[in-house]
Protein backbone atom coordinates (compact mmCIF):
# COMPACT_ATOMS: atom_id res chain seq x y z
CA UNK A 1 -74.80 38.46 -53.84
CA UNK A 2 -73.29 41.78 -55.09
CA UNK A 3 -72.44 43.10 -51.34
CA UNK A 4 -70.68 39.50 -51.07
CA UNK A 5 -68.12 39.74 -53.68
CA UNK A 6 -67.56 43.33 -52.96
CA UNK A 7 -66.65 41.81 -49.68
CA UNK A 8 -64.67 39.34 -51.27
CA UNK A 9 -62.98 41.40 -53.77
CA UNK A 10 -62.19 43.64 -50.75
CA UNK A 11 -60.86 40.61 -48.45
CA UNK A 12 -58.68 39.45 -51.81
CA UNK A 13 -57.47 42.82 -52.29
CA UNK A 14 -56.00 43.87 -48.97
CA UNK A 15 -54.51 40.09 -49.03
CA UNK A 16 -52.43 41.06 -52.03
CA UNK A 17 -51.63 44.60 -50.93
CA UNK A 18 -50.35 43.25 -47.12
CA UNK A 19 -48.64 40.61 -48.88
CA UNK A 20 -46.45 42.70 -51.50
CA UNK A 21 -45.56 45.08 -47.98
CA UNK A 22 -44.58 41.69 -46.68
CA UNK A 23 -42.20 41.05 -49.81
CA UNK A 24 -40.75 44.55 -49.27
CA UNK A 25 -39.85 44.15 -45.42
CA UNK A 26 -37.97 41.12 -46.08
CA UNK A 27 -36.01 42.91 -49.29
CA UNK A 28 -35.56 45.46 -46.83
CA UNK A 29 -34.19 43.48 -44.09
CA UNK A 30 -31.66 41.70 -45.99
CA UNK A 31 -30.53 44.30 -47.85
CA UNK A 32 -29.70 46.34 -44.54
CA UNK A 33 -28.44 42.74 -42.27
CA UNK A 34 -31.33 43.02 -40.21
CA UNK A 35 -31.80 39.71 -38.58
CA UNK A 36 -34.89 39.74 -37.56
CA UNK A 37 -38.28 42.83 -38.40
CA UNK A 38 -41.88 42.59 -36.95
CA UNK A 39 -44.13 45.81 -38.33
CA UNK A 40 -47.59 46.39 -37.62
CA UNK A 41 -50.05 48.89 -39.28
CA UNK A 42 -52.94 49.46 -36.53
CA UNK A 43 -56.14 51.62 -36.15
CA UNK A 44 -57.82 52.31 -33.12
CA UNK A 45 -59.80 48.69 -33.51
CA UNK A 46 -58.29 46.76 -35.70
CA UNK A 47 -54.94 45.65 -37.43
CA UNK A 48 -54.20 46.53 -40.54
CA UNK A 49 -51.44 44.78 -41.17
CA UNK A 50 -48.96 42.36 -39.13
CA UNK A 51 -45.74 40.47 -39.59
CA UNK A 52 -42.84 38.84 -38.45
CA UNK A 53 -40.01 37.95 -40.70
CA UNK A 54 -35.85 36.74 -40.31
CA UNK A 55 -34.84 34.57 -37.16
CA UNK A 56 -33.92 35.27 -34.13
CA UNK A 57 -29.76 35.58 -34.50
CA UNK A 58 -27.59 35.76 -37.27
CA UNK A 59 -26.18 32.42 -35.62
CA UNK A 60 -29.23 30.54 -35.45
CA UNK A 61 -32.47 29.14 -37.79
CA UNK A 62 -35.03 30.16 -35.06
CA UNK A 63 -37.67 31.38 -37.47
CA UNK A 64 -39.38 34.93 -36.50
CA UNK A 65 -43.36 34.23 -35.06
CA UNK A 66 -45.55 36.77 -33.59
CA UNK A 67 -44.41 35.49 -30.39
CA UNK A 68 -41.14 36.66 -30.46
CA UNK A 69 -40.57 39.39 -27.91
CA UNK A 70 -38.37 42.55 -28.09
CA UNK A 71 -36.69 44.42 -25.69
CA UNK A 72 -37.92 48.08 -26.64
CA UNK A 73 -35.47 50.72 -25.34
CA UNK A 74 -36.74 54.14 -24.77
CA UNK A 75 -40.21 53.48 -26.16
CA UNK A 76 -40.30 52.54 -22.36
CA UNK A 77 -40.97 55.96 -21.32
CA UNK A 78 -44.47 56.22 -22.66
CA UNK A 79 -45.14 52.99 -20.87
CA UNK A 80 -43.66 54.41 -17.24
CA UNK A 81 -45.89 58.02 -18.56
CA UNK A 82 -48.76 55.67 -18.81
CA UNK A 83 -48.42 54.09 -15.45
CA UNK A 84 -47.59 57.83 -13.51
CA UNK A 85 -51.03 59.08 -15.90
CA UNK A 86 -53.14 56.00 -13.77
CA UNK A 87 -51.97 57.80 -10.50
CA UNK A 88 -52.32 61.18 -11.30
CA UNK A 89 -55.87 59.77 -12.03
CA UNK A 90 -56.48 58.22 -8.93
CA UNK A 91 -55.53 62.07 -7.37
CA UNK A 92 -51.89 60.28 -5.70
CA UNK A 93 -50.26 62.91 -7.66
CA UNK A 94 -50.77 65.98 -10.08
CA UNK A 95 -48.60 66.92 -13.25
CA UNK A 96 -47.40 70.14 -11.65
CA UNK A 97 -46.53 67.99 -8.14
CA UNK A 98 -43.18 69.18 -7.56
CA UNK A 99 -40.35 66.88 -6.71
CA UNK A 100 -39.55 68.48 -3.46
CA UNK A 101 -43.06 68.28 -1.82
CA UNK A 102 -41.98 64.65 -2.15
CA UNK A 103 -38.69 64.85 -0.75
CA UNK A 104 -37.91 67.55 1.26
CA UNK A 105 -35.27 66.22 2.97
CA UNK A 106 -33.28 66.23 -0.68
CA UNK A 107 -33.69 70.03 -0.79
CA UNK A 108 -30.78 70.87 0.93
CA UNK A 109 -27.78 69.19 -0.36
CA UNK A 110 -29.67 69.36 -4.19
CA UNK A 111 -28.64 71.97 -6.66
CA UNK A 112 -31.08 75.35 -6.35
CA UNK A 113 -31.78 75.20 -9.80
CA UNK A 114 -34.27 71.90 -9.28
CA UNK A 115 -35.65 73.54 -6.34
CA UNK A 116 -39.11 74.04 -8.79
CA UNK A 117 -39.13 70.83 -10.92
CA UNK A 118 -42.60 69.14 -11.34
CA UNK A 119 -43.65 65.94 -12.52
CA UNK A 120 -44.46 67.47 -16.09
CA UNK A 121 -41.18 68.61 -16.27
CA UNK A 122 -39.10 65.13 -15.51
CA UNK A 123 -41.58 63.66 -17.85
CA UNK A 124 -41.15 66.44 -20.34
CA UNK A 125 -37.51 66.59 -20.13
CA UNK A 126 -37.78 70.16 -19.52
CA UNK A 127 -36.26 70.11 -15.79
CA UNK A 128 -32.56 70.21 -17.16
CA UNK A 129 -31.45 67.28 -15.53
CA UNK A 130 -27.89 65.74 -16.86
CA UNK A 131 -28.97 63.11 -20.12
CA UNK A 132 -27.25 59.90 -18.60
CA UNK A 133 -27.45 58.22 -22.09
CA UNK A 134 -24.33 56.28 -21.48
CA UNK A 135 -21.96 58.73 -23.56
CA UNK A 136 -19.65 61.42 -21.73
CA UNK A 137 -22.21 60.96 -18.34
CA UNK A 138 -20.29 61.86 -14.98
CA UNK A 139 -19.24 58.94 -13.13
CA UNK A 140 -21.72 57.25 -11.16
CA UNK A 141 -21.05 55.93 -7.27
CA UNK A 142 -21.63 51.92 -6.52
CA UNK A 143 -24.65 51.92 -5.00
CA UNK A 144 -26.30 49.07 -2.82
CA UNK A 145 -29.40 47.82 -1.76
CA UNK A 146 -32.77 46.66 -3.97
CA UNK A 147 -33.40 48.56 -7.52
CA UNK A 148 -35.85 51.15 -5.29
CA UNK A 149 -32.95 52.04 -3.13
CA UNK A 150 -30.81 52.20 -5.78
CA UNK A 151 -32.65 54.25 -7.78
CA UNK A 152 -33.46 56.64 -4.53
CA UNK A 153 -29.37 56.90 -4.42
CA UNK A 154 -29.22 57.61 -7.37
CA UNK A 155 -31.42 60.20 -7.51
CA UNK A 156 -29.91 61.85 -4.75
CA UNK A 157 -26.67 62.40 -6.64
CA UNK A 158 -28.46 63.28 -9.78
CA UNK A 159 -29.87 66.42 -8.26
CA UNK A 160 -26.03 67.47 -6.78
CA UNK A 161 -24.96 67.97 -10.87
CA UNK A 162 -24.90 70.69 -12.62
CA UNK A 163 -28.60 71.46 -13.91
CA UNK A 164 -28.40 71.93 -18.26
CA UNK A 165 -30.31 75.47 -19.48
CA UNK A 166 -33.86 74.83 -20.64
CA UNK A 167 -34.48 78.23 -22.90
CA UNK A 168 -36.15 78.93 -26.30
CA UNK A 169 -32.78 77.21 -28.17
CA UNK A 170 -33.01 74.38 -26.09
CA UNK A 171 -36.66 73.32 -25.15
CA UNK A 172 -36.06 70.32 -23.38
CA UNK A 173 -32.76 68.37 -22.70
CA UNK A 174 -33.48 64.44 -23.29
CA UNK A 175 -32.73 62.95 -20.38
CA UNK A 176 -33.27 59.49 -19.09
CA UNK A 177 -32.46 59.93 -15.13
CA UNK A 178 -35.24 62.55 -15.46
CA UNK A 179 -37.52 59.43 -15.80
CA UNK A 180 -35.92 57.86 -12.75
CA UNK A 181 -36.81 60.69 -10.92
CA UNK A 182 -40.38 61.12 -12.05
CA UNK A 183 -40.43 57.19 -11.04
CA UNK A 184 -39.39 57.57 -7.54
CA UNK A 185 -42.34 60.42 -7.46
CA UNK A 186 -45.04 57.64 -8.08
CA UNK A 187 -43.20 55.26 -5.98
CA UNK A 188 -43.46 57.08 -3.38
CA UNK A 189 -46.97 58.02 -3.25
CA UNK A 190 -48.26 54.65 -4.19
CA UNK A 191 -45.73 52.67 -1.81
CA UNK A 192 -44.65 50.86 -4.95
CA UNK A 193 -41.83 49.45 -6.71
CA UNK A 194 -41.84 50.37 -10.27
CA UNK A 195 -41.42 46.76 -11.02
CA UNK A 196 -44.46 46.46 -8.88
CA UNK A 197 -46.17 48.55 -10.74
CA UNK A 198 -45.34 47.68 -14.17
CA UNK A 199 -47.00 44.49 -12.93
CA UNK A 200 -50.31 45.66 -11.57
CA UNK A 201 -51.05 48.20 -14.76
CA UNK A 202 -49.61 46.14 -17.78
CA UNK A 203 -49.80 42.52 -16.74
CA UNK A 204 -52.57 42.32 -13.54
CA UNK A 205 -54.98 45.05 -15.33
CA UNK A 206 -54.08 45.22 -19.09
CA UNK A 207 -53.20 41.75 -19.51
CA UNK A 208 -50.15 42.59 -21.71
CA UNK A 209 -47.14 40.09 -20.22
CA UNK A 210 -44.73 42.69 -20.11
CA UNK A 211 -41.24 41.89 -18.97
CA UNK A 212 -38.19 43.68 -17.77
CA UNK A 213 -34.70 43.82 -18.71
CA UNK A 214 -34.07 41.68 -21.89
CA UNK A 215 -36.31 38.94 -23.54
CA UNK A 216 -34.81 35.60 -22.24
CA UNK A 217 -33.27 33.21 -25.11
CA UNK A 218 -31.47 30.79 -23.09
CA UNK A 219 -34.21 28.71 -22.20
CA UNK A 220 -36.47 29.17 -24.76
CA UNK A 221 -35.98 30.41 -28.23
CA UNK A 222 -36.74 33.85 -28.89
CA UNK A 223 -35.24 37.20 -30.19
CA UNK A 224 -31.05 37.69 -29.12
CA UNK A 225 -30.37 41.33 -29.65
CA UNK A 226 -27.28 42.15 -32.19
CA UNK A 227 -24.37 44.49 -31.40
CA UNK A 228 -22.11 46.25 -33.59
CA UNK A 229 -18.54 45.45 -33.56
CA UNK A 230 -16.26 46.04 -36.34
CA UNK A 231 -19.00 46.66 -38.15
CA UNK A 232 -20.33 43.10 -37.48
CA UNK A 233 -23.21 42.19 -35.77
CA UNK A 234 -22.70 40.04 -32.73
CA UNK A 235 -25.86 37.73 -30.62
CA UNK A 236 -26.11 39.23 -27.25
CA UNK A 237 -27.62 36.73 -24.86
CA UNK A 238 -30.36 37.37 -22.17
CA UNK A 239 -27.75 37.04 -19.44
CA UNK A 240 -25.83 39.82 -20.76
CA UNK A 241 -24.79 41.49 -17.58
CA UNK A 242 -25.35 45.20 -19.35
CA UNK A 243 -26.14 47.98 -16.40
CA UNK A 244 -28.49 50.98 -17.19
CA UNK A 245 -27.30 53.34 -14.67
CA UNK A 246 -30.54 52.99 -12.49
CA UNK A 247 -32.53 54.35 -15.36
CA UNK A 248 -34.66 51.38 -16.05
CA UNK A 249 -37.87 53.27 -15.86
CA UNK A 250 -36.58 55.29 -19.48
CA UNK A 251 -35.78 52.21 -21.07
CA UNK A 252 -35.61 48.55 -19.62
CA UNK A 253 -39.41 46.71 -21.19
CA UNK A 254 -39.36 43.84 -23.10
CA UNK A 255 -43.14 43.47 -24.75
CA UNK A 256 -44.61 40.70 -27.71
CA UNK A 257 -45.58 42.91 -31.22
CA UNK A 258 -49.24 41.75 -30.51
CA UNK A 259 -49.14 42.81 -27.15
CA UNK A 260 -47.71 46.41 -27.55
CA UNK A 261 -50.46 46.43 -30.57
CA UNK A 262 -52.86 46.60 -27.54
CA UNK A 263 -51.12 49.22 -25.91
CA UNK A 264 -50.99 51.86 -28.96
CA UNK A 265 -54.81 51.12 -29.61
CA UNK A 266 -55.29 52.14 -26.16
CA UNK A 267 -53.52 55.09 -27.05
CA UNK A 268 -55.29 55.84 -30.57
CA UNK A 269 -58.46 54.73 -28.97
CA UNK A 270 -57.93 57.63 -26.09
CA UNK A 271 -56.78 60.40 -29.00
CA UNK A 272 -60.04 59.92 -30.61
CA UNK A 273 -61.77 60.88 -27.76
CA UNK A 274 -62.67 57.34 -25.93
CA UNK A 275 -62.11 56.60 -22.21
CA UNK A 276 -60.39 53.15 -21.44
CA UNK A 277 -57.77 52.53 -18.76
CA UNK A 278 -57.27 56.41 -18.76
CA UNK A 279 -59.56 58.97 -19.51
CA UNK A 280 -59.88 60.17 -23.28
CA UNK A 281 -58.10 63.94 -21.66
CA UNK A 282 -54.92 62.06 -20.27
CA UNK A 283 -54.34 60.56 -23.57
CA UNK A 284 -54.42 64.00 -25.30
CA UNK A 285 -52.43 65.74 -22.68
CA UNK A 286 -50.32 62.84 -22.49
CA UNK A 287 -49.49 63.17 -26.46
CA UNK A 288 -50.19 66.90 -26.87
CA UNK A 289 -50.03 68.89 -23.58
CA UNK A 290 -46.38 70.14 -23.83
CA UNK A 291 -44.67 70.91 -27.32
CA UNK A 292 -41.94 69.57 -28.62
CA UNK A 293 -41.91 66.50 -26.19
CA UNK A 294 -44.92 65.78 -24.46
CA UNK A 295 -45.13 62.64 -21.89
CA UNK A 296 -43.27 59.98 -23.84
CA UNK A 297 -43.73 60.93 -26.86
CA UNK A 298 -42.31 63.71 -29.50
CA UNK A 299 -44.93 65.88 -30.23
CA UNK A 300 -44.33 66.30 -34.29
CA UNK A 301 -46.11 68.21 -36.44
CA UNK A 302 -45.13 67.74 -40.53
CA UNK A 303 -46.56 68.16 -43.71
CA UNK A 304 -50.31 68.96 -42.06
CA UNK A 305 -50.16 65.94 -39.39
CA UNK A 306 -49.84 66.00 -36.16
CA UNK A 307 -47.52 63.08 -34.82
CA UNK A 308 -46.88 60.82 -31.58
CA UNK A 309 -43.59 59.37 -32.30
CA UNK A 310 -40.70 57.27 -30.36
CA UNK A 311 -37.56 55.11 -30.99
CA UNK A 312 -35.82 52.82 -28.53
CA UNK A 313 -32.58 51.26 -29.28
CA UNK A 314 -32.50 48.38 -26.25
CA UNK A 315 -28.88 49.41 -25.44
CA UNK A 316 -27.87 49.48 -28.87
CA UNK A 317 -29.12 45.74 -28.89
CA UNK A 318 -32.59 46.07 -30.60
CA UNK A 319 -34.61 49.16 -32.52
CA UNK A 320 -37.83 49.93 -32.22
CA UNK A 321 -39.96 52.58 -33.92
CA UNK A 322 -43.31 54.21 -33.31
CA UNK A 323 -45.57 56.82 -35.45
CA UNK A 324 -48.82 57.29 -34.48
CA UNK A 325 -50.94 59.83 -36.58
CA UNK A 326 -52.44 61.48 -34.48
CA UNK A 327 -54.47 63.30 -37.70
CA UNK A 328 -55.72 59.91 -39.56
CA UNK A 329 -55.81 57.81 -36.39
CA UNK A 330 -53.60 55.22 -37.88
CA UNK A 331 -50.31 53.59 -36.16
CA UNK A 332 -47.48 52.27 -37.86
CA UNK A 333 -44.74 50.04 -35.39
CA UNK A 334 -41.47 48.24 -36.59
CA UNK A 335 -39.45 46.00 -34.33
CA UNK A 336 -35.96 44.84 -34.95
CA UNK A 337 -32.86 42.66 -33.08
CA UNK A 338 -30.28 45.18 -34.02
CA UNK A 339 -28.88 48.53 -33.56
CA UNK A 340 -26.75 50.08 -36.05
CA UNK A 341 -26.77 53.01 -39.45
CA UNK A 342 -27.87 50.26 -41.43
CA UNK A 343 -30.59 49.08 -39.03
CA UNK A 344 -31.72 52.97 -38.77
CA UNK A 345 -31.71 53.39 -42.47
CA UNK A 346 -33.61 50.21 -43.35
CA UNK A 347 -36.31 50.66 -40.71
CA UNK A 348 -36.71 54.52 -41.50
CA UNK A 349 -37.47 53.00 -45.43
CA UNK A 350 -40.10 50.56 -43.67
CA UNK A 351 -41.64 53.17 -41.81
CA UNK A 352 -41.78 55.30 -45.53
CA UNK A 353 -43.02 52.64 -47.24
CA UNK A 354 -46.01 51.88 -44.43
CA UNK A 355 -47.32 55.32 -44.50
CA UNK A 356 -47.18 55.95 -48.06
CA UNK A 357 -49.62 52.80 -48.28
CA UNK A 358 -51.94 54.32 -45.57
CA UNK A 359 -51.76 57.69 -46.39
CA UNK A 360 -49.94 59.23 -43.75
């Protein structure tokens, strides 16, 4: 009888606790215009705490659920890291492949300073290729043909820039065409589409209904993602015809809360030292086998923790952000349908608030 209201009390307790967090993320997202917030607190089994709370556009009374999906940005690349991991698995390729084993042919008309590039070092960021992060990029040709050709073309005249100094002041350059080309590396060894394989791994294998581009809200009701403009926000529509460059691998996944819950338990599950879909080393090297930025993921270490974290802002649509610590095994995750300072700054107080409660 005793262990059963110590269970009880326990049950009540953490009730109360996830429910004055709750009362906090909504104070938090109107305070900061936020239409819409989904956190989640997760361990490597089990969540700790989950909600969704807002609507789905400032011009609309959709109501947030937990089956509202997000289009997550640049916390794509850990998901494209993830599928290359599989195949370096399976022996198609190894982290120090380098890009030119691949493609010879390239060699010649590329600049001499890629002539050594690996995998590891696209994923990385540490192969100084140009950032293409849709500010002051050089201007890109009209290329033709399906997204794999595309993205081959565009690789092509990626590698005829100007390479960007990797040294100790500059350990890696951010740079989302280096994803594109670590992409056509595993699509060329598997005979694979990315698209294709973002559908075997995450939906075929994993189960996780992953989606590209941006969650559609035409035909059903779900999240619109929120530009700034005049320091409004303004609905952007699924059929918003917004181009990434041929860079899709680094940032085009749209992905359920609950689902992408699955994904970073994977994740915590392989940092503890379990195998899963990958092997218990690939998640370590994955999140700790090259400072600064590993394999989609900033490799953090503050205050005595050692961190996994990422951010994605869904073309300045939609922000997402991602701590896992690595030190207590704990994960915190906050969605939103907007990108702006005030989105930033009311998220980053979440994410404060979340960790503080767990310790981290």
């Amino acid at each position: 009888m005793k262990k059963l209201t110590t269970i009880f009390l326990l049950i009540v307790s953490t009730a109360c606790f996830s429910q004055r967090t709750v009362q906090f993320a909504d104070s938090i997202r109107k305070a900061y215009n936020i239409p819409e917030i989904s956190y989640a607190v997760v361990s490597s089994t089990s969540t700790l705490e989950i909600a969704a709370l807002g609507k789905h556009s400032i011009n609309l009374s959709d109501t947030a659920t937990l089956d509202d999906r997000f289009h997550i940005g640049s916390n794509s690349k850990a998901m494209t890291a993830f599928i290359i991991a599989k195949y370096v698995e399976k022996g198609k390729l190894k982290w120090k492949t380098k890009f030119f084993d691949l493609f010879p042919e390239w060699k010649q008309n590329s600049k001499s300073d890629y002539a050594n590039i690996t995998l590891q070092d696209l994923l990385s960021h540490k192969a100084g290729i140009q950032p293409f992060q849709g500010e002051n990029d050089p201007q890109i040709p009209d290329f033709k043909g399906t997204n794999p050709e595309k993205r081959k073309q565009f690789g092509q005249f990626v590698l005829t820039l100007e390479s960007k100094k990797i040294d100790d002041q500059t350990p890696f350059l951010y740079s989302n065409a280096g994803y594109t080309l670590a992409t056509l590396m595993v699509e060329k060894v598997t005979r694979k589409s990315w698209e294709q394989l973002v559908e075997k791994v995450f939906n075929k294998d994993l189960k996780l209904n992953v989606k590209l581009s941006w969650p559609e809200n035409q035909k059903v009701k779900d999240t619109w993602g929120h530009l700034t403009e005049n320091d409004s926000l303004k609905p952007v529509s699924s059929d918003w015809n917004y181009h990434l460059d041929y860079t899709e691998p680094a940032g085009d996944l749209n992905i359920k809360l609950v689902d992408y819950v699955k994904f970073i338990q994977l994740n915590l599950q392989g940092i503890e030292g379990k195998n899963n879909y990958l092997k218990s080393n690939t998640y370590k090297f994955i999140h700790n086998g090259v400072k600064n930025y590993s394999l989609g993921w900033f490799n953090v270490y503050e205050n005595g923790k050692e961190l996994s974290v990422h951010s994605g802002t869904g073309a300045f649509t939609y922000f997402t952000l991602v701590h896992i610590d690595r030190t207590k095994n704990i994960a915190y995750i906050i969605f939103t349908n907007s990108f702006n300072q005030q989105t930033q700054q009311g998220v980053r107080f979440l994410m404060r608030k979340l960790k503080e409660n767990y310790g981290s």
